[in-house]
C-alpha atoms as a PDB file:
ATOM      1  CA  UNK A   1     161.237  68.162 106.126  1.00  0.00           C
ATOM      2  CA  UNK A   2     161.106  65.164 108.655  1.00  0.00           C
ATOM      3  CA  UNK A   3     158.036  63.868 110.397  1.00  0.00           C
ATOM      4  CA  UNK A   4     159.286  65.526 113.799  1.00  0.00           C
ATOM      5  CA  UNK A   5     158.888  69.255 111.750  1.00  0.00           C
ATOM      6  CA  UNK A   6     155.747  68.492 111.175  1.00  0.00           C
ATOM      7  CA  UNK A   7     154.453  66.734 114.224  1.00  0.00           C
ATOM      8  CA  UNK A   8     156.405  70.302 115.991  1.00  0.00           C
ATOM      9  CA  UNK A   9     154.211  72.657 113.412  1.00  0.00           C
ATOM     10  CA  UNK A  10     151.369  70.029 114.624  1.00  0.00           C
ATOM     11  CA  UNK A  11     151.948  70.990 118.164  1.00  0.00           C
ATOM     12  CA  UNK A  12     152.925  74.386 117.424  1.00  0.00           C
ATOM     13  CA  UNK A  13     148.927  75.003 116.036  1.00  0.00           C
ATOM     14  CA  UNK A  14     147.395  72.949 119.169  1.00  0.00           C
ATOM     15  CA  UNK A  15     149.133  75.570 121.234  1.00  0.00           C
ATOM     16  CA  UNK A  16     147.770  78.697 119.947  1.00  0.00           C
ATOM     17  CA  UNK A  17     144.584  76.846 119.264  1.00  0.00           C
ATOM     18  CA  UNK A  18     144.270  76.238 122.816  1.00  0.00           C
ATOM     19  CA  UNK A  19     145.393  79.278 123.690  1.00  0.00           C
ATOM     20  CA  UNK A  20     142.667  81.251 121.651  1.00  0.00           C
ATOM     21  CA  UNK A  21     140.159  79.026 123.299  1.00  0.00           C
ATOM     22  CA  UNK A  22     141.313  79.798 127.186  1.00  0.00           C
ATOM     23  CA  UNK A  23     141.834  84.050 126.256  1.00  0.00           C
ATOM     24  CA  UNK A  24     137.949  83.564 125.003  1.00  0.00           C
ATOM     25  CA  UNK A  25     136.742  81.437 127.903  1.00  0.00           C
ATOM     26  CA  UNK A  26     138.143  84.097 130.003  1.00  0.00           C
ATOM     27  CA  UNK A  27     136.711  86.530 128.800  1.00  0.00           C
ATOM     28  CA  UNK A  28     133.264  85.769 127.350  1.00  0.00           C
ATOM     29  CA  UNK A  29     133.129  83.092 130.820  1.00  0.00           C
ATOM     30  CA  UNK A  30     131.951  80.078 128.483  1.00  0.00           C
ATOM     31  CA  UNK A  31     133.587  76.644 128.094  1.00  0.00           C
ATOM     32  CA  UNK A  32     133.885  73.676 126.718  1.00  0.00           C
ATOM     33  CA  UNK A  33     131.139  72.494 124.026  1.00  0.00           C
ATOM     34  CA  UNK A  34     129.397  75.664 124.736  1.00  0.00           C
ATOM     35  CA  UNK A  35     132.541  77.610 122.927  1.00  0.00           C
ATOM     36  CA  UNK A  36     132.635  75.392 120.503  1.00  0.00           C
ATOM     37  CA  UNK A  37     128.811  76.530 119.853  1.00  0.00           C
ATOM     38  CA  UNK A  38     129.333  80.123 119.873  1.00  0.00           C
ATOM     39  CA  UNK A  39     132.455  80.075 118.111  1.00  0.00           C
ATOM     40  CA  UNK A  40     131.044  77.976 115.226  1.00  0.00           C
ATOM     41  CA  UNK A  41     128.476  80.368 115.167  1.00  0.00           C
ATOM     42  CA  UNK A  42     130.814  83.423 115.348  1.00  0.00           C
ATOM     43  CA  UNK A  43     132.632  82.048 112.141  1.00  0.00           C
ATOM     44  CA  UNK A  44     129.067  81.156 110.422  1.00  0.00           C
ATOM     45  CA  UNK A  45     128.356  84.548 110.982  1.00  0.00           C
ATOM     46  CA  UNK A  46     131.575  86.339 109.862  1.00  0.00           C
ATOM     47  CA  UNK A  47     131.031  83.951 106.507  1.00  0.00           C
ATOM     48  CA  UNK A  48     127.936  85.459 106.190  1.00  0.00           C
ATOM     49  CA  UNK A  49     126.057  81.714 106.605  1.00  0.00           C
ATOM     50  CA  UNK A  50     123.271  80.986 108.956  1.00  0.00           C
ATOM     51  CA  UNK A  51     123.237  78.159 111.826  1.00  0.00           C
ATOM     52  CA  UNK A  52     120.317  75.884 112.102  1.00  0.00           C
ATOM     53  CA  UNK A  53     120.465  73.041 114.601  1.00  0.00           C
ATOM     54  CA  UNK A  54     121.233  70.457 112.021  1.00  0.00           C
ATOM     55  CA  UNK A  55     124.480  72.037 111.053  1.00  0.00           C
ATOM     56  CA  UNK A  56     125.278  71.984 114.985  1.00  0.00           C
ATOM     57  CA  UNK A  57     124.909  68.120 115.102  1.00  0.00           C
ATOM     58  CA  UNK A  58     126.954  67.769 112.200  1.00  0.00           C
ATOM     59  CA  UNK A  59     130.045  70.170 113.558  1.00  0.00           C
ATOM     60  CA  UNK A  60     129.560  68.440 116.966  1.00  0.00           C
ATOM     61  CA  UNK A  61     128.815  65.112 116.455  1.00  0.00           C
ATOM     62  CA  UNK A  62     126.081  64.787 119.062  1.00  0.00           C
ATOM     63  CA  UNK A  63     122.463  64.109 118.385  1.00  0.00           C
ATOM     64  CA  UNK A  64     119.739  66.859 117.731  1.00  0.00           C
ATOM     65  CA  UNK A  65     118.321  67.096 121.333  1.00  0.00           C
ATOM     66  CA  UNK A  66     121.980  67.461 123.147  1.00  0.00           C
ATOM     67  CA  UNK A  67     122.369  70.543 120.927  1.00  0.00           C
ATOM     68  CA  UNK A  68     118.796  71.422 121.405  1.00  0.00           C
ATOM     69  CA  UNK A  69     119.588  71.566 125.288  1.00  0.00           C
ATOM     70  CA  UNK A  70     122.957  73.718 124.496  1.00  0.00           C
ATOM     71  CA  UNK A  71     120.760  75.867 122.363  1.00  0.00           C
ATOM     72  CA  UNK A  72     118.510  75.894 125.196  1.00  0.00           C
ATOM     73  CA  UNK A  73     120.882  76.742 128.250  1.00  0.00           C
ATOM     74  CA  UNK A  74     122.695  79.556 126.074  1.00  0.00           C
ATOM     75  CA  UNK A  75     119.365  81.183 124.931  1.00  0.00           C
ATOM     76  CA  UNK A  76     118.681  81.123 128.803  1.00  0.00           C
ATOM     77  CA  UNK A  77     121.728  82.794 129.859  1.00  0.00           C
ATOM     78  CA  UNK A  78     121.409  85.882 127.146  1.00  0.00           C
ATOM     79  CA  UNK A  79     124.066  84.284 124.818  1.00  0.00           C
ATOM     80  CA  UNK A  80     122.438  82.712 122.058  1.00  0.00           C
ATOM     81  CA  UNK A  81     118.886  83.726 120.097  1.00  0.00           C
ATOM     82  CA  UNK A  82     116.713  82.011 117.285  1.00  0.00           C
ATOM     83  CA  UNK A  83     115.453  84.163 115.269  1.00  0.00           C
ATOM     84  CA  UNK A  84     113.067  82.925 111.805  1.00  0.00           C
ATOM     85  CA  UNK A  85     114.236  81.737 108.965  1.00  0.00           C
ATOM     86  CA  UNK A  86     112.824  83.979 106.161  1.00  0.00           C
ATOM     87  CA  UNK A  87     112.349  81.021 103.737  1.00  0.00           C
ATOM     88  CA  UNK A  88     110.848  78.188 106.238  1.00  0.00           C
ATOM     89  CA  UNK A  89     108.687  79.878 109.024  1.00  0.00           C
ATOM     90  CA  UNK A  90     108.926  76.467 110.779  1.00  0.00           C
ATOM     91  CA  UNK A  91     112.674  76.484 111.260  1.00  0.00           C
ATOM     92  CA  UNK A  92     114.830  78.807 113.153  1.00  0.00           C
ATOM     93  CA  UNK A  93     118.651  79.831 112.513  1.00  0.00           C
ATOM     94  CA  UNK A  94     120.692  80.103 115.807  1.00  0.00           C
ATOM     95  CA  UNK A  95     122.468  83.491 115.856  1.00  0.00           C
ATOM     96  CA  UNK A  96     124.297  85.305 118.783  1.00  0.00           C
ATOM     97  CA  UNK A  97     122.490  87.741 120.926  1.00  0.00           C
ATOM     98  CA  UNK A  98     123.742  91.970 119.684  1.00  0.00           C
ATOM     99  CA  UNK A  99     125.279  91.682 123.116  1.00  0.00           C
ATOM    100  CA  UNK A 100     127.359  88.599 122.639  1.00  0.00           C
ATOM    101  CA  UNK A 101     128.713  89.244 119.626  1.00  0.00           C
ATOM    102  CA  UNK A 102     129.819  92.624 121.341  1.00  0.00           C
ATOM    103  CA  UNK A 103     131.728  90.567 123.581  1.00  0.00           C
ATOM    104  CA  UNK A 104     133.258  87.955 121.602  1.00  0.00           C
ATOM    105  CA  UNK A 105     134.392  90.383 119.043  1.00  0.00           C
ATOM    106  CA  UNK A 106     136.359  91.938 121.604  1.00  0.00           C
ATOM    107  CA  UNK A 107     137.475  88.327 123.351  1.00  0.00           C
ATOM    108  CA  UNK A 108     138.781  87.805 119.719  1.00  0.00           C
ATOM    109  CA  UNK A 109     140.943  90.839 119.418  1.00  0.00           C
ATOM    110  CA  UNK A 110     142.260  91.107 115.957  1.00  0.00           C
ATOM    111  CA  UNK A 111     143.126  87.346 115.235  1.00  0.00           C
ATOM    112  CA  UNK A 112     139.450  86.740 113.444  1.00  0.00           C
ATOM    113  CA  UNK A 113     141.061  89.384 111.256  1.00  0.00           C
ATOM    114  CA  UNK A 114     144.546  88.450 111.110  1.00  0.00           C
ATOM    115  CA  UNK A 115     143.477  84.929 110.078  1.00  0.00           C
ATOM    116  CA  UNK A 116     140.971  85.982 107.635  1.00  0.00           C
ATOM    117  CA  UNK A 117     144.077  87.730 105.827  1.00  0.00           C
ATOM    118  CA  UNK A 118     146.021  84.437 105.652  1.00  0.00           C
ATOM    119  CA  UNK A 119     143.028  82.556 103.979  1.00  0.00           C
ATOM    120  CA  UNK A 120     142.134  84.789 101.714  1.00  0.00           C
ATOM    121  CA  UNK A 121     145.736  84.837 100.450  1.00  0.00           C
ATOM    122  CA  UNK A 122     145.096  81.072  99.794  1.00  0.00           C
ATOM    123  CA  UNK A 123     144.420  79.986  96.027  1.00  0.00           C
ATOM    124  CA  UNK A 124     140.878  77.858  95.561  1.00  0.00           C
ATOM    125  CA  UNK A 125     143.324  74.996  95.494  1.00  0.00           C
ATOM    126  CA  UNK A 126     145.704  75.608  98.495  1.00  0.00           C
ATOM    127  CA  UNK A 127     142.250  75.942 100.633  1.00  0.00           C
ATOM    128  CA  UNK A 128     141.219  72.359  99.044  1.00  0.00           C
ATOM    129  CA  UNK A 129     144.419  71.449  99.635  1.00  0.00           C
ATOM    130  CA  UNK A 130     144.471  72.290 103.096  1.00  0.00           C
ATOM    131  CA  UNK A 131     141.022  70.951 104.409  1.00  0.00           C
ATOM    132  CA  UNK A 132     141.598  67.898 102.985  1.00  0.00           C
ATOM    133  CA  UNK A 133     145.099  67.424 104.941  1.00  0.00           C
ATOM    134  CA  UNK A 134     143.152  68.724 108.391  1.00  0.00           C
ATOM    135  CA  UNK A 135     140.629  65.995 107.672  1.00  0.00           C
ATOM    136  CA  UNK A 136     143.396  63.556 107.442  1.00  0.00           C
ATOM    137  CA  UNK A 137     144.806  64.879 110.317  1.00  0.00           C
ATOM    138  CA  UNK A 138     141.394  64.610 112.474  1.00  0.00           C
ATOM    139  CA  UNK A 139     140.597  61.605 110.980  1.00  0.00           C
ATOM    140  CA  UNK A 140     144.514  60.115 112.095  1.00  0.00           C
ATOM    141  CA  UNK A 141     144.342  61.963 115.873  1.00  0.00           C
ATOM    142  CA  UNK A 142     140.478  60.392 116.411  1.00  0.00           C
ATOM    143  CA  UNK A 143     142.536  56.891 115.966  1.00  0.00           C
ATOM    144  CA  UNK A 144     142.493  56.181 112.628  1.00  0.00           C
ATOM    145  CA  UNK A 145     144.067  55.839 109.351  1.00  0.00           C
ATOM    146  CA  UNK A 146     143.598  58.492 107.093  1.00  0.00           C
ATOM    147  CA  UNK A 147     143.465  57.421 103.531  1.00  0.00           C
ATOM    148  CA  UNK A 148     146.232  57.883 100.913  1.00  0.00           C
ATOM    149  CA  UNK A 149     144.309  59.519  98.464  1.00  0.00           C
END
């Protein structure tokens, strides 16, 4: 297989990546970091893990009070909630509103499903495997070189 199948297969999964992201701005109305936000917290959610504020910084790679403010402006606008976290009572997890997840289930149609199939057909090792060669990836399209190991 020659570098130009891959970078195609590359440019093949920007595609429908973007793609999923314009069909869900369309129809939940929210864009830019504020998908990235809800659908981080979609998959969080669908994994059966809970969001805290911390683990938004981290994904996004801005500092606690821009995703405070994000937090913020979605909890305003009905999208976003914090509800308690039952072992800290100081901290809060960041969940979507019954509403919103109403509404992005149906923005995702049946590829949160369809893609949830394909990983689980994945051995322990193929899904090592595979997040360490989209790491390389990110690391190689954010301008630099990943490492050979």
């Amino acid at each position: 297989m020659s570098d130009l199948d891959v970078m195609g297969a590359l440019t093949r999964l920007e595609q429908a990546s973007t793609a999923l992201r314009n069909r869900l701005r369309d129809r939940t109305g929210v864009s830019g970091t504020d998908l990235s936000v809800l659908q981080y917290v979609w998959r969080a959610k669908s994994g059966e893990r809970s969001v805290r504020v911390k683990d938004l910084t981290s994904h996004l790679g801005l500092t606690g009070p821009a995703v405070t403010g994000i937090i913020d402006r979605l909890e305003r606008q009905g999208i976003l909630q914090r509800v308690p976290n039952p072992e800290d009572g100081r901290s809060r997890f960041i969940e979507l509103t019954p509403g919103q997840e109403q509404v992005f289930a149906a923005a995702l149609d049946s590829t949160n499903e369809q893609l949830h199939e394909l990983l689980s057909s994945f051995s322990e090792r193929e899904r090592r495997r595979l997040v360490r060669i989209v790491d390389r990836i990110v690391v190689a399209l954010d301008g630099g070189v990943p490492p050979t190991t």
